[in-house]
PDB file of N, CA and C in Angstrom:
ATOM      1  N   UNK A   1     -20.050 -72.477   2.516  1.00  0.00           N
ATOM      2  CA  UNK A   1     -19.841 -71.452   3.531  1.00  0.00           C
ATOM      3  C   UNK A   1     -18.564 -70.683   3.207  1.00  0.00           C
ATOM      4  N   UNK A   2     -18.847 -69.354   2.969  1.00  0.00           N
ATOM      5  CA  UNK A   2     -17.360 -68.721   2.894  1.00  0.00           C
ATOM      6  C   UNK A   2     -16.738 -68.614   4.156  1.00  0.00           C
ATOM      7  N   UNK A   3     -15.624 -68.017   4.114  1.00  0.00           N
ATOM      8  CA  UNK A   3     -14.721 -68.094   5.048  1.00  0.00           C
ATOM      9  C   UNK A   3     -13.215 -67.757   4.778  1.00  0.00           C
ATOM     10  N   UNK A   4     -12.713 -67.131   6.118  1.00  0.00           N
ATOM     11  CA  UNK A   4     -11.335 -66.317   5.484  1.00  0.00           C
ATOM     12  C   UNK A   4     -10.309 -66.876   6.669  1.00  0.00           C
ATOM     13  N   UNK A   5      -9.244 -67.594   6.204  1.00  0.00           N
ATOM     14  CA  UNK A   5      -7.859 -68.057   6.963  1.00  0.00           C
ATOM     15  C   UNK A   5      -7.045 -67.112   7.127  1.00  0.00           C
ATOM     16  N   UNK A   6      -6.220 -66.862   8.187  1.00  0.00           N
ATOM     17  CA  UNK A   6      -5.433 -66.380   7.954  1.00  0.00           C
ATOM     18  C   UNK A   6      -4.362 -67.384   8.685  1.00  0.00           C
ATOM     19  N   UNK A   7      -2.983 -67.097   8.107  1.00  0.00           N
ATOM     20  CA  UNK A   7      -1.862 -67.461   8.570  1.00  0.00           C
ATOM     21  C   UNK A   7      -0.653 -66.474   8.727  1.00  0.00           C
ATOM     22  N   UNK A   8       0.500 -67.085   9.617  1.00  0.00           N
ATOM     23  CA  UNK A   8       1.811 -66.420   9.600  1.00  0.00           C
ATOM     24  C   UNK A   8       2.075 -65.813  10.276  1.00  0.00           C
ATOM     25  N   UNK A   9       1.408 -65.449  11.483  1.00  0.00           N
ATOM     26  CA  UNK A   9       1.538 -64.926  12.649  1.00  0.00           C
ATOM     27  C   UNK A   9       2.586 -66.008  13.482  1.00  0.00           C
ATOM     28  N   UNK A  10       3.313 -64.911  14.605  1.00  0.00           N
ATOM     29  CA  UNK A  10       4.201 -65.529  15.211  1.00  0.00           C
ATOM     30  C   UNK A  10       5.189 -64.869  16.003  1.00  0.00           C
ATOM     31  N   UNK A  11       6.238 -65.518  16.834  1.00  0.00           N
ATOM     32  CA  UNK A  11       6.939 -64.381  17.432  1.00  0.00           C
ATOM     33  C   UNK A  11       8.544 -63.876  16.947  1.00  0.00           C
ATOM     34  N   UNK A  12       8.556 -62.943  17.290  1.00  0.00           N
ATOM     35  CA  UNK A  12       9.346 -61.898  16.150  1.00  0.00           C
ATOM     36  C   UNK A  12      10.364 -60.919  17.355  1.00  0.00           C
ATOM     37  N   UNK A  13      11.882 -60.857  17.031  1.00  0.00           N
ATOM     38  CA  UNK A  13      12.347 -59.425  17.753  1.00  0.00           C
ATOM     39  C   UNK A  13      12.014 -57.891  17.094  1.00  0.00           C
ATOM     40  N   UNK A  14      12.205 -57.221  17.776  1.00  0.00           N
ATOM     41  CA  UNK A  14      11.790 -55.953  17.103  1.00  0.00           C
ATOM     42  C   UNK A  14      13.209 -55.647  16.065  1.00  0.00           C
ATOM     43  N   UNK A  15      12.522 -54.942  14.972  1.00  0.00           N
ATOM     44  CA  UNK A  15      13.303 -54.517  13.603  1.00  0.00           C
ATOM     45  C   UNK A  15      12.811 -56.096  13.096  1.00  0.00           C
ATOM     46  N   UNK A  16      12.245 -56.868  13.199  1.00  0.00           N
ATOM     47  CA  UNK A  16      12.329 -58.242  12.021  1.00  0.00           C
ATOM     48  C   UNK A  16      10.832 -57.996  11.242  1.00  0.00           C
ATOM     49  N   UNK A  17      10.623 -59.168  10.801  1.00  0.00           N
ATOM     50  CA  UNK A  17       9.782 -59.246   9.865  1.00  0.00           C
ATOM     51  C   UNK A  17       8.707 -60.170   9.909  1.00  0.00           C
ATOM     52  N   UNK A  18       7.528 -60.552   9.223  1.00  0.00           N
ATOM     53  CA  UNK A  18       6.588 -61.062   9.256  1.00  0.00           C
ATOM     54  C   UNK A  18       6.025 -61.080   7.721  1.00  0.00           C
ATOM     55  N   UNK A  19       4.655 -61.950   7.395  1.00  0.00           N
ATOM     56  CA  UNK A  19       4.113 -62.392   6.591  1.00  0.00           C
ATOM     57  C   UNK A  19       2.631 -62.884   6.970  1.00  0.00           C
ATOM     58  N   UNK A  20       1.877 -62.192   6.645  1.00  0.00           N
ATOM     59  CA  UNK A  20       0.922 -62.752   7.159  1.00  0.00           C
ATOM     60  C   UNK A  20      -0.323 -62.749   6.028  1.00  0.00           C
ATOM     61  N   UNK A  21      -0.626 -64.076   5.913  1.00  0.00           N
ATOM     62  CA  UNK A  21      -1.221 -64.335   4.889  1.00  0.00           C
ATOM     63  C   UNK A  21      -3.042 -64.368   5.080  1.00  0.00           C
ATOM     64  N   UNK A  22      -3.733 -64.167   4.331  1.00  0.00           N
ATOM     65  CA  UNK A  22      -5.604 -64.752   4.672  1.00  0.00           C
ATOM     66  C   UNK A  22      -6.200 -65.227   3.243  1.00  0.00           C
ATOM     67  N   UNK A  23      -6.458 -66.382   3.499  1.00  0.00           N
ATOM     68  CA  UNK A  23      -7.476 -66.960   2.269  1.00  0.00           C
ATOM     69  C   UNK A  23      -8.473 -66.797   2.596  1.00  0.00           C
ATOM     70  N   UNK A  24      -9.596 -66.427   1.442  1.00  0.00           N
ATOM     71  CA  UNK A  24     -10.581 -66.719   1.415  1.00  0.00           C
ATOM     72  C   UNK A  24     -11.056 -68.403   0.253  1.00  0.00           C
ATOM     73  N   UNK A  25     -11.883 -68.675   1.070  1.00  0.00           N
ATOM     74  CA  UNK A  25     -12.580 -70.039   0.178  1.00  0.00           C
ATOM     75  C   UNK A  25     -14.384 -70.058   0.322  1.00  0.00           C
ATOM     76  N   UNK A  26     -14.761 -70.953  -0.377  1.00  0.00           N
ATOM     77  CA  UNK A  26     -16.186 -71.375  -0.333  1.00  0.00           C
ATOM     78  C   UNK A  26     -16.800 -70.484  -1.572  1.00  0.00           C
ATOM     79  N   UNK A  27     -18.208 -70.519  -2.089  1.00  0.00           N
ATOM     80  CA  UNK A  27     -19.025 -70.382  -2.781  1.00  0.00           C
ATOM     81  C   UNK A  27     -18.882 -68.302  -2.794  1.00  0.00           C
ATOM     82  N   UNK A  28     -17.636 -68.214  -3.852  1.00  0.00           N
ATOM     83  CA  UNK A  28     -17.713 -66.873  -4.556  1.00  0.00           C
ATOM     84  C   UNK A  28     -17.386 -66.226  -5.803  1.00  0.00           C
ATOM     85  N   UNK A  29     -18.100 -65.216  -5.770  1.00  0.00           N
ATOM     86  CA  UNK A  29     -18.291 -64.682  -6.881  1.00  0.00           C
ATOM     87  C   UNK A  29     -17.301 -63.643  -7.051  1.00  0.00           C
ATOM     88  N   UNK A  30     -17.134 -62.967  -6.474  1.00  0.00           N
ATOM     89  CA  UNK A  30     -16.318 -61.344  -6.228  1.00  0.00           C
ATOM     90  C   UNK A  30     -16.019 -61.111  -4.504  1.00  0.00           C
ATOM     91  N   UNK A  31     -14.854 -60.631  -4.745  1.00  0.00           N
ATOM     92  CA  UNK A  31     -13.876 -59.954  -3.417  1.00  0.00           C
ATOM     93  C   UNK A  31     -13.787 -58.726  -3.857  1.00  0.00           C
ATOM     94  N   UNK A  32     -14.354 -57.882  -2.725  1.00  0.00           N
ATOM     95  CA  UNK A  32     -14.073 -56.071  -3.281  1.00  0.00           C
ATOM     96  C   UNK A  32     -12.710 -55.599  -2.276  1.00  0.00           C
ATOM     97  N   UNK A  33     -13.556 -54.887  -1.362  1.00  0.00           N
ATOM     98  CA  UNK A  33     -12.296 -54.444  -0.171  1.00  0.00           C
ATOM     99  C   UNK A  33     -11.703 -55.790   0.729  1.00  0.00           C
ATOM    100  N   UNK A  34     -10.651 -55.788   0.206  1.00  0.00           N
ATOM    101  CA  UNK A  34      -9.929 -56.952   1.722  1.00  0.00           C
ATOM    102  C   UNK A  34      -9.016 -56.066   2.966  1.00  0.00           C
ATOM    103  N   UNK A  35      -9.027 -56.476   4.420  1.00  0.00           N
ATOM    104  CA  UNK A  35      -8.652 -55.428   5.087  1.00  0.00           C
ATOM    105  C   UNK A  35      -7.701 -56.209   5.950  1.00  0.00           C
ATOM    106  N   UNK A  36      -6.874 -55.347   6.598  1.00  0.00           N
ATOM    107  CA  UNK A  36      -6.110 -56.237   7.999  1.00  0.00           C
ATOM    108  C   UNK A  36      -6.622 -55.149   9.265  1.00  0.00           C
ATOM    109  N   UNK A  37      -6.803 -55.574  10.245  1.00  0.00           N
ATOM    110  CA  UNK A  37      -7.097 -55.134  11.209  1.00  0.00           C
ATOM    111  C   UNK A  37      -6.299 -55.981  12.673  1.00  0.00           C
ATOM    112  N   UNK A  38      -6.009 -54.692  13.379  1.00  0.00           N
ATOM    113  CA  UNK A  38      -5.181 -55.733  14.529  1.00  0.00           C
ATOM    114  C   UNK A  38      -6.392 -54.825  15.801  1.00  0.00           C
ATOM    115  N   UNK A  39      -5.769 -55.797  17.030  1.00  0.00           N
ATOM    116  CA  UNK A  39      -6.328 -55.432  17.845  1.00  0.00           C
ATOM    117  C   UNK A  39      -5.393 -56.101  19.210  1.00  0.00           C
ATOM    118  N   UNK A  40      -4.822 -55.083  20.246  1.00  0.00           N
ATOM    119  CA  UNK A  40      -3.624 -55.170  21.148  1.00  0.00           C
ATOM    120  C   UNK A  40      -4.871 -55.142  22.495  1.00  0.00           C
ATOM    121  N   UNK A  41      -4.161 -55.983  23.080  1.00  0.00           N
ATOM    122  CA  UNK A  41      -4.900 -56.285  24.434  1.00  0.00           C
ATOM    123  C   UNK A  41      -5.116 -54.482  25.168  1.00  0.00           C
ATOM    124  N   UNK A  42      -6.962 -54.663  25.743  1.00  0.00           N
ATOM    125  CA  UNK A  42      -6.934 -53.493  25.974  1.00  0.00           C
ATOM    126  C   UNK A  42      -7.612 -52.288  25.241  1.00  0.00           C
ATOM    127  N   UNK A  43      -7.283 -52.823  24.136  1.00  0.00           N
ATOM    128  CA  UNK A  43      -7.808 -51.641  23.271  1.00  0.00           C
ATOM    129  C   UNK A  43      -8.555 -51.996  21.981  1.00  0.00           C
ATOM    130  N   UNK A  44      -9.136 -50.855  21.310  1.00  0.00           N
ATOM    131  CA  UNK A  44      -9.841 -51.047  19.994  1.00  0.00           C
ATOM    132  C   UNK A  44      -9.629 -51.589  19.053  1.00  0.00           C
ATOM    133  N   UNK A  45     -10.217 -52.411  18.027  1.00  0.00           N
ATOM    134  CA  UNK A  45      -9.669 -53.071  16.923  1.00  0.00           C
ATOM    135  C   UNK A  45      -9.624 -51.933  16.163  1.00  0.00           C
ATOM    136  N   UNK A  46      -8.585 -51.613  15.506  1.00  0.00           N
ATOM    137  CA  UNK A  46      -8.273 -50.604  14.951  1.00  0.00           C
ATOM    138  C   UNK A  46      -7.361 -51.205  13.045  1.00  0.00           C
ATOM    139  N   UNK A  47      -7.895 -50.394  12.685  1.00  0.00           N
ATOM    140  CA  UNK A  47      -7.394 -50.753  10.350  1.00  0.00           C
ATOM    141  C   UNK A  47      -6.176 -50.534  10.366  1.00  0.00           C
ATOM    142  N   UNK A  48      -6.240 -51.602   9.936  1.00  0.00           N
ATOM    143  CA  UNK A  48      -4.218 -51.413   9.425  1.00  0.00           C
ATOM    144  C   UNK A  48      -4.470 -50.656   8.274  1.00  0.00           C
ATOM    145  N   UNK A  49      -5.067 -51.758   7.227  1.00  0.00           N
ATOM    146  CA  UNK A  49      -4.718 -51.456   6.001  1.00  0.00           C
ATOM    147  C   UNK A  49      -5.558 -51.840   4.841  1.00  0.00           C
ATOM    148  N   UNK A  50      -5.905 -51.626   4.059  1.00  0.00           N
ATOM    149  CA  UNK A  50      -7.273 -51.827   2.755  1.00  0.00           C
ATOM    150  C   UNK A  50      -6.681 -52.153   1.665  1.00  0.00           C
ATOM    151  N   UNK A  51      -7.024 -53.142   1.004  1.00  0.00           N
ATOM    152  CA  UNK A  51      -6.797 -52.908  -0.385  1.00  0.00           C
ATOM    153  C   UNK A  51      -8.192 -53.271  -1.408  1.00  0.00           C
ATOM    154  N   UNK A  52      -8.186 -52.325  -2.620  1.00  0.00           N
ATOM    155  CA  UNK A  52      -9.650 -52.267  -3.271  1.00  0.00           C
ATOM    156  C   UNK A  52      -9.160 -53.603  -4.151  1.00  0.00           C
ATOM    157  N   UNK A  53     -10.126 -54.368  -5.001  1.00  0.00           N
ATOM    158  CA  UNK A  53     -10.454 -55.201  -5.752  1.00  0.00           C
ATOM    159  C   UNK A  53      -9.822 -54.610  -7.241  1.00  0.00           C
ATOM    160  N   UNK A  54      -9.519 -53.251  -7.233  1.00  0.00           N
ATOM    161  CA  UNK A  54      -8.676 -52.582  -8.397  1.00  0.00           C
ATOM    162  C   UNK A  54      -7.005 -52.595  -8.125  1.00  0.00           C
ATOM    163  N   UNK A  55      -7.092 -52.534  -6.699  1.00  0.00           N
ATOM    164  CA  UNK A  55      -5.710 -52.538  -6.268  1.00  0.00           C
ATOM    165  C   UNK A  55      -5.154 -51.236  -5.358  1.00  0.00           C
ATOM    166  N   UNK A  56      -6.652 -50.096  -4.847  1.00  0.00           N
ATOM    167  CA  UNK A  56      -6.152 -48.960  -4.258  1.00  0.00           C
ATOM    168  C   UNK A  56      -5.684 -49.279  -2.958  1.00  0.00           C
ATOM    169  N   UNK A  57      -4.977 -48.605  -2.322  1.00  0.00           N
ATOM    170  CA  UNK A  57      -4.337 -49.340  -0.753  1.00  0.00           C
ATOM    171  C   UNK A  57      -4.816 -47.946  -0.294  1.00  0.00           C
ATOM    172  N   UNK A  58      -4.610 -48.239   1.293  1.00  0.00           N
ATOM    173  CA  UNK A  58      -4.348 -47.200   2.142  1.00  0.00           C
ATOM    174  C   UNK A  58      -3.879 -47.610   3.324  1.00  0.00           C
ATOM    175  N   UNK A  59      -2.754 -46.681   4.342  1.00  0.00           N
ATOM    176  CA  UNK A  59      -2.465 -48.070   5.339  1.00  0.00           C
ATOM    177  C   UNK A  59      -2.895 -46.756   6.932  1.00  0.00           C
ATOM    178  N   UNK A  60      -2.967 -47.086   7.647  1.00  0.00           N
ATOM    179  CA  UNK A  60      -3.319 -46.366   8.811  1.00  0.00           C
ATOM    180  C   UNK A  60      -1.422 -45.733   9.003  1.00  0.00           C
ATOM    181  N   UNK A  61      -1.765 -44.353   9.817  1.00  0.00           N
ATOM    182  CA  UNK A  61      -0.353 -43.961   9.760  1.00  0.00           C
ATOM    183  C   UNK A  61       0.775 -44.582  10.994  1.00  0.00           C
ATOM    184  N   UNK A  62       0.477 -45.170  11.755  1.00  0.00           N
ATOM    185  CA  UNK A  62       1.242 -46.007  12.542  1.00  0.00           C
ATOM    186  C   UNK A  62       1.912 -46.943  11.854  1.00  0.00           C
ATOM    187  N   UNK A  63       1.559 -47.572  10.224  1.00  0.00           N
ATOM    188  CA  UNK A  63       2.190 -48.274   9.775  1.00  0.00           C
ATOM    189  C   UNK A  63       2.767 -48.119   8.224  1.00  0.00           C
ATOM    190  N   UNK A  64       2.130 -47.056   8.473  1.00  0.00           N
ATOM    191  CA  UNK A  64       2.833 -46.504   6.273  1.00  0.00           C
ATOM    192  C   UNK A  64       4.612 -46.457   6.797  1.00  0.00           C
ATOM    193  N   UNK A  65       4.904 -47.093   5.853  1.00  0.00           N
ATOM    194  CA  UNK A  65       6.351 -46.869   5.212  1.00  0.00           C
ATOM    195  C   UNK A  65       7.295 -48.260   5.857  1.00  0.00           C
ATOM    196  N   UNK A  66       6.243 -48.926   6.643  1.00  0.00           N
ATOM    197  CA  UNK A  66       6.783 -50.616   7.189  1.00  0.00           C
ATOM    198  C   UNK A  66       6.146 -51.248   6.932  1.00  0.00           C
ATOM    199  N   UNK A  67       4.232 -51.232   6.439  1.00  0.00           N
ATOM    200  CA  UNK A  67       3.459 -52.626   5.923  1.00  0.00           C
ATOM    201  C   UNK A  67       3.090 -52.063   4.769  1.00  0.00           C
ATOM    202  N   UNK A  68       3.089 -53.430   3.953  1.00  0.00           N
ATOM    203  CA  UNK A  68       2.726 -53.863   2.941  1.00  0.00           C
ATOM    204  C   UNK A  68       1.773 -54.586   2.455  1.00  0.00           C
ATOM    205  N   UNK A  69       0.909 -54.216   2.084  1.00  0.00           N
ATOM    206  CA  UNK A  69      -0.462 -54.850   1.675  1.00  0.00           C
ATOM    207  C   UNK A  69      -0.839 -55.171   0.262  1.00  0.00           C
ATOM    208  N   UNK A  70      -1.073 -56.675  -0.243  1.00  0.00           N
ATOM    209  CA  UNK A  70      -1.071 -56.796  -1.303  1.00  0.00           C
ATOM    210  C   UNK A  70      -2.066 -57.822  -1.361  1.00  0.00           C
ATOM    211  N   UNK A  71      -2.771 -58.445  -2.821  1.00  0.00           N
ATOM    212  CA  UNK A  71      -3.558 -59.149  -3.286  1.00  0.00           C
ATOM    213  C   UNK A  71      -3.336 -59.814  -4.605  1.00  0.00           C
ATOM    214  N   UNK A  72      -3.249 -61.182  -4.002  1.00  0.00           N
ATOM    215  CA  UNK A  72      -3.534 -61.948  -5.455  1.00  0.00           C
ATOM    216  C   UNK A  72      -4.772 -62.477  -5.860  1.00  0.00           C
ATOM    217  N   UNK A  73      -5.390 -62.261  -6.852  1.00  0.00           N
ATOM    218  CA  UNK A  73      -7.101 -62.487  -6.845  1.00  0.00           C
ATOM    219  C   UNK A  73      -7.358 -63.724  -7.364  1.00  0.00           C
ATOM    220  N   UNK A  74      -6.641 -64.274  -8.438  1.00  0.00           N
ATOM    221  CA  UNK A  74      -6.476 -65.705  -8.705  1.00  0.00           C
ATOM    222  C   UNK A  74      -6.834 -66.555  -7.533  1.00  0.00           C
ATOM    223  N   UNK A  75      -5.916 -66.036  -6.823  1.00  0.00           N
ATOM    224  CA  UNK A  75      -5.346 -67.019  -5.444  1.00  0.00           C
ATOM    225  C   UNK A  75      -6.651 -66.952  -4.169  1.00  0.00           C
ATOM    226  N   UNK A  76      -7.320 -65.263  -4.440  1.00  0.00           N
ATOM    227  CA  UNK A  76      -8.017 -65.276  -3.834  1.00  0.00           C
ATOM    228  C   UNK A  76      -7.600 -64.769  -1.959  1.00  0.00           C
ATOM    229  N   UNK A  77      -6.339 -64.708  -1.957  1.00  0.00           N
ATOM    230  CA  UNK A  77      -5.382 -64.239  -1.120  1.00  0.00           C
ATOM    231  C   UNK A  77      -5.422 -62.866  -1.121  1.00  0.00           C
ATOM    232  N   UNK A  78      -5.183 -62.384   0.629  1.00  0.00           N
ATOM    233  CA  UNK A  78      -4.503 -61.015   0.944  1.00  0.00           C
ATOM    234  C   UNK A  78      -3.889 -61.271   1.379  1.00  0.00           C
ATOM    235  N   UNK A  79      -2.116 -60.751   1.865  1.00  0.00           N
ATOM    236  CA  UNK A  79      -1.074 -60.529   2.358  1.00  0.00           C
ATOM    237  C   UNK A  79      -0.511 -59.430   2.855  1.00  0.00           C
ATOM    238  N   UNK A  80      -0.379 -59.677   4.221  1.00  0.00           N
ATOM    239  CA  UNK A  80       0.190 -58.377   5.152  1.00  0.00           C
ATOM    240  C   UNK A  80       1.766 -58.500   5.008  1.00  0.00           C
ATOM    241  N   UNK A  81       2.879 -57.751   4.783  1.00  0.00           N
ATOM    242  CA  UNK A  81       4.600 -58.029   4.575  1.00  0.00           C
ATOM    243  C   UNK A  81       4.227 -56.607   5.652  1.00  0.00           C
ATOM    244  N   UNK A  82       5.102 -57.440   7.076  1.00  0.00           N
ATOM    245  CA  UNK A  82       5.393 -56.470   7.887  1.00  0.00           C
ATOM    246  C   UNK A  82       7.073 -56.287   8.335  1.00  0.00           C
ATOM    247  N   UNK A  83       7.638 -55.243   8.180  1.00  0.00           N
ATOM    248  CA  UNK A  83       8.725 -55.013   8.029  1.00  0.00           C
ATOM    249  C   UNK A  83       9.165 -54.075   9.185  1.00  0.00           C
ATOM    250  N   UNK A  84      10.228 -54.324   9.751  1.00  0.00           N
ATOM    251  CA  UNK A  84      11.012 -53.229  11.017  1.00  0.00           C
ATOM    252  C   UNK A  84       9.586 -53.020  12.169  1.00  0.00           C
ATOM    253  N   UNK A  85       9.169 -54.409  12.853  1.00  0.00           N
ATOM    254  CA  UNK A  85       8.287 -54.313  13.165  1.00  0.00           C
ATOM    255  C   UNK A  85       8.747 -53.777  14.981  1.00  0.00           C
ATOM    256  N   UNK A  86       7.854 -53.198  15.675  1.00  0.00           N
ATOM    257  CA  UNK A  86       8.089 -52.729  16.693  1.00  0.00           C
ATOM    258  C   UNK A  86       6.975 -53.414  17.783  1.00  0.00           C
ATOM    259  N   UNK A  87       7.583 -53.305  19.430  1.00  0.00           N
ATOM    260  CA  UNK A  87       6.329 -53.758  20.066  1.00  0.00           C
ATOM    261  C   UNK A  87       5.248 -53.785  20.521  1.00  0.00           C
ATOM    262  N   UNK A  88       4.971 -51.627  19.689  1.00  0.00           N
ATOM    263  CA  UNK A  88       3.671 -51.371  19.696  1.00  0.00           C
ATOM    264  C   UNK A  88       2.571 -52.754  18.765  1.00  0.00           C
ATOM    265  N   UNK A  89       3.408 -53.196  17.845  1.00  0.00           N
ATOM    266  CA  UNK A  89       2.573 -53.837  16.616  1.00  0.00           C
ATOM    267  C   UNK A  89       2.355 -55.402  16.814  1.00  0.00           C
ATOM    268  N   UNK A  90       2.023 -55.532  18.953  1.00  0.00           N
ATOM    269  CA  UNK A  90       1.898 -56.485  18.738  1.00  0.00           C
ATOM    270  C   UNK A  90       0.516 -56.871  19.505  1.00  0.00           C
ATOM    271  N   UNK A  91      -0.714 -57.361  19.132  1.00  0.00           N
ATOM    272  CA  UNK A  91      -1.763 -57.409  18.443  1.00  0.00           C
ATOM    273  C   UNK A  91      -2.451 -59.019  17.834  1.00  0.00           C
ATOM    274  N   UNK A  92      -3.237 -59.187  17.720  1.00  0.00           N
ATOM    275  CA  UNK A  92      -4.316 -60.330  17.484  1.00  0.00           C
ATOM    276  C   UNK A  92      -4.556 -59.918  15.876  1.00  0.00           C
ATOM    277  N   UNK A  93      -3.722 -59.825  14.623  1.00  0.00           N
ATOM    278  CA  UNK A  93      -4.156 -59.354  13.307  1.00  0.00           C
ATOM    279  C   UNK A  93      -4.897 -60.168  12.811  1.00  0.00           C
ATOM    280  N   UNK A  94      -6.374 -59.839  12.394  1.00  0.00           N
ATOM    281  CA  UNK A  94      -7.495 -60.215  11.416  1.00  0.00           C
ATOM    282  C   UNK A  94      -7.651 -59.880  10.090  1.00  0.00           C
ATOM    283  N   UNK A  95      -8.221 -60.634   9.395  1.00  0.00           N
ATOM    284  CA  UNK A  95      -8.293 -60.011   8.155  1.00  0.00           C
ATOM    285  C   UNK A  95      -9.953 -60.018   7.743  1.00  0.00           C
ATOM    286  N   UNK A  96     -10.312 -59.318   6.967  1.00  0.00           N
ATOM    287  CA  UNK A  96     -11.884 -58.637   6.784  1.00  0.00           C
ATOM    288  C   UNK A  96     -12.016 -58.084   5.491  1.00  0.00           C
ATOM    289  N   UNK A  97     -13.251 -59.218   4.611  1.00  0.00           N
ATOM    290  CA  UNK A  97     -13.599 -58.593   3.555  1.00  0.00           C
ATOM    291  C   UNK A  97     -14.882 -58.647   3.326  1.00  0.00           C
ATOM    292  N   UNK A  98     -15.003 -58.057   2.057  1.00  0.00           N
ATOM    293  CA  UNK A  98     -16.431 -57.907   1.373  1.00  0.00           C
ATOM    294  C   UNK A  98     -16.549 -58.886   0.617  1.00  0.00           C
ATOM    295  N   UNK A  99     -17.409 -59.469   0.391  1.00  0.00           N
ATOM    296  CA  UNK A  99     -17.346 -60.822  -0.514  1.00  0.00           C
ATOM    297  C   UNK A  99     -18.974 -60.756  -1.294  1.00  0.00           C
ATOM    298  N   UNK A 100     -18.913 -60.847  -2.360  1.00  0.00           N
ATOM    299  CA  UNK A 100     -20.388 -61.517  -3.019  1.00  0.00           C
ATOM    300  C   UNK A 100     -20.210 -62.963  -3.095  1.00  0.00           C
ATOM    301  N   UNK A 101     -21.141 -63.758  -2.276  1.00  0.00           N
ATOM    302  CA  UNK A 101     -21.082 -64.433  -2.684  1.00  0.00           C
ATOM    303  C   UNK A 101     -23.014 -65.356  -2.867  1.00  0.00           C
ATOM    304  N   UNK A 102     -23.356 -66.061  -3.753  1.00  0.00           N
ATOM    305  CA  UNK A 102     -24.669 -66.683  -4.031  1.00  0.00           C
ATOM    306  C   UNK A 102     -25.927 -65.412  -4.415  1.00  0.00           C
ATOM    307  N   UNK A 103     -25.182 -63.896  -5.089  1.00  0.00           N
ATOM    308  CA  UNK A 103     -26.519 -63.424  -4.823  1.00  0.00           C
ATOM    309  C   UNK A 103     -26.320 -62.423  -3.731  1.00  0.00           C
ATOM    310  N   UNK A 104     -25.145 -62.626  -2.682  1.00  0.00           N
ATOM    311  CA  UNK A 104     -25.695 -61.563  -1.169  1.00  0.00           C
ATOM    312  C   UNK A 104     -24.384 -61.272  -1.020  1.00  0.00           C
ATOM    313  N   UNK A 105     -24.580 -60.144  -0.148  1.00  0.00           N
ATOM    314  CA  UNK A 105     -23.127 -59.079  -0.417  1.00  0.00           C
ATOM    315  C   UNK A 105     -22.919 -59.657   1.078  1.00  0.00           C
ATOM    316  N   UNK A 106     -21.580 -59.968   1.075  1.00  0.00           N
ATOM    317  CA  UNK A 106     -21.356 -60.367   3.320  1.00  0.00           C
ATOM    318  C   UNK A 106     -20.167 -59.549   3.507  1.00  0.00           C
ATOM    319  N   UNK A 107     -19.654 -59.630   4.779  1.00  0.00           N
ATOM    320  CA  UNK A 107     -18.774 -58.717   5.544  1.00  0.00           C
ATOM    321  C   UNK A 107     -17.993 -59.918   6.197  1.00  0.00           C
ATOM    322  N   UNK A 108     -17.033 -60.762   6.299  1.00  0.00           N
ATOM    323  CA  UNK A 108     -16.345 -62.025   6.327  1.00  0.00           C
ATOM    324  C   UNK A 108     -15.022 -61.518   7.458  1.00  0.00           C
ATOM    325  N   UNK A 109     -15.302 -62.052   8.460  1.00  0.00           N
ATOM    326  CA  UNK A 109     -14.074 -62.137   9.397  1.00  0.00           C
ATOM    327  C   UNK A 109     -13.215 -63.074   9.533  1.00  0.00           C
ATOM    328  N   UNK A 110     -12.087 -63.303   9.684  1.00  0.00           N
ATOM    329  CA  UNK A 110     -11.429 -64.366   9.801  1.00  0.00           C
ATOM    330  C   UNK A 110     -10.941 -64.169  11.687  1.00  0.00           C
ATOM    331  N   UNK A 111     -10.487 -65.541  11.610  1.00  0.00           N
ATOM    332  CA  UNK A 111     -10.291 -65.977  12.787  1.00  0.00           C
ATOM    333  C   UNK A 111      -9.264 -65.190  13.624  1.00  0.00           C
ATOM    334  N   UNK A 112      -8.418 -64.302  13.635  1.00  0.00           N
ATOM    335  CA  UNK A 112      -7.203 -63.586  13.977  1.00  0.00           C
ATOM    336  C   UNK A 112      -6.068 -64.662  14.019  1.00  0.00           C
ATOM    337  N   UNK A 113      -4.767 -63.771  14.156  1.00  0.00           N
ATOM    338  CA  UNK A 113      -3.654 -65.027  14.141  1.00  0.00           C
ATOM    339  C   UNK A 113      -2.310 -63.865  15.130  1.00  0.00           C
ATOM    340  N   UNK A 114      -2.188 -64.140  15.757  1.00  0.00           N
ATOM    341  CA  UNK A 114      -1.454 -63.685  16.939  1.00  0.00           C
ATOM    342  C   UNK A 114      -0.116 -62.977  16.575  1.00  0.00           C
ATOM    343  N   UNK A 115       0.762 -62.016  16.871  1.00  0.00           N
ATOM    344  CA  UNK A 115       1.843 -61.157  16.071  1.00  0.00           C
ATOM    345  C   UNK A 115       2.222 -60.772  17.641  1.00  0.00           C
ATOM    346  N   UNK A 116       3.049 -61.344  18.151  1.00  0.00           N
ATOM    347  CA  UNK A 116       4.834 -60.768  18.979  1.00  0.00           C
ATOM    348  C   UNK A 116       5.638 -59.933  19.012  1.00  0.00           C
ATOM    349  N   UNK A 117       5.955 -59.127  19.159  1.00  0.00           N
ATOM    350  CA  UNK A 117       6.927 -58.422  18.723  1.00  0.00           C
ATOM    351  C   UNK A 117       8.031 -58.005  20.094  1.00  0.00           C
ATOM    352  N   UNK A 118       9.223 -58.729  20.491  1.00  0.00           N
ATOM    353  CA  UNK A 118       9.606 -58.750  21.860  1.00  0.00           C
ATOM    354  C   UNK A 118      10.705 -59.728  21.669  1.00  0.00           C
ATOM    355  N   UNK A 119      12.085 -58.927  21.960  1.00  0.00           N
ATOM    356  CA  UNK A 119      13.405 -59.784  22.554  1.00  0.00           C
ATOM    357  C   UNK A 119      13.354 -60.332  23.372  1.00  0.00           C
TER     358      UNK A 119
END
């Protein structure tokens, strides 16, 4: 069964920092798009941020020039580095990919992991 972890969520003052990590594991072949997505009580789950299986990013503009989105493919890992974070950015963050795995293309949610942001 595939499946995607995430970790590193937690509570934070505003201007600090975060790390937030998502594995994927189980029976695969290829990871294309991996994504972060948050979602703040109230409202829409809305894209942080993408990164392609080549390495293209894109981040939603509420967060270009403070998150960081990266991939190690070895590892099989995506990583959110959230920086000068504020208390709009605080949110239930998921992570979401494309995965081949056995033969069949899936769409893989992970569990969310909770993000604070509050003195």
């Amino acid at each position: 069964q595939v499946q995607l972890v995430e970790s590193g969520g937690g509570l934070v003052q505003p201007g600090g920092s975060l790390r937030l990590s998502c594995a994927a594991s189980g029976s695969i072949f290829m990871i294309y798009d991996m994504r972060w997505y948050r979602q703040a009580p109230g409202k829409e789950r809305e894209l942080v941020a993408v990164i392609s299986s080549g390495g293209t990013i894109n981040y939603s503009d509420s967060v270009k020039g403070r998150f960081t989105i990266s991939r190690d493919n070895f590892k099989k890992t995506v990583y959110l580095q959230m920086n000068n974070l504020k208390p709009e950015d605080t949110a239930v963050y998921y992570c979401n990919a494309d995965i081949l795995s056995d033969y069949t293309h899936l769409n893989i949610w992970g569990q969310g992991t909770q993000v604070t942001v509050s003195s």
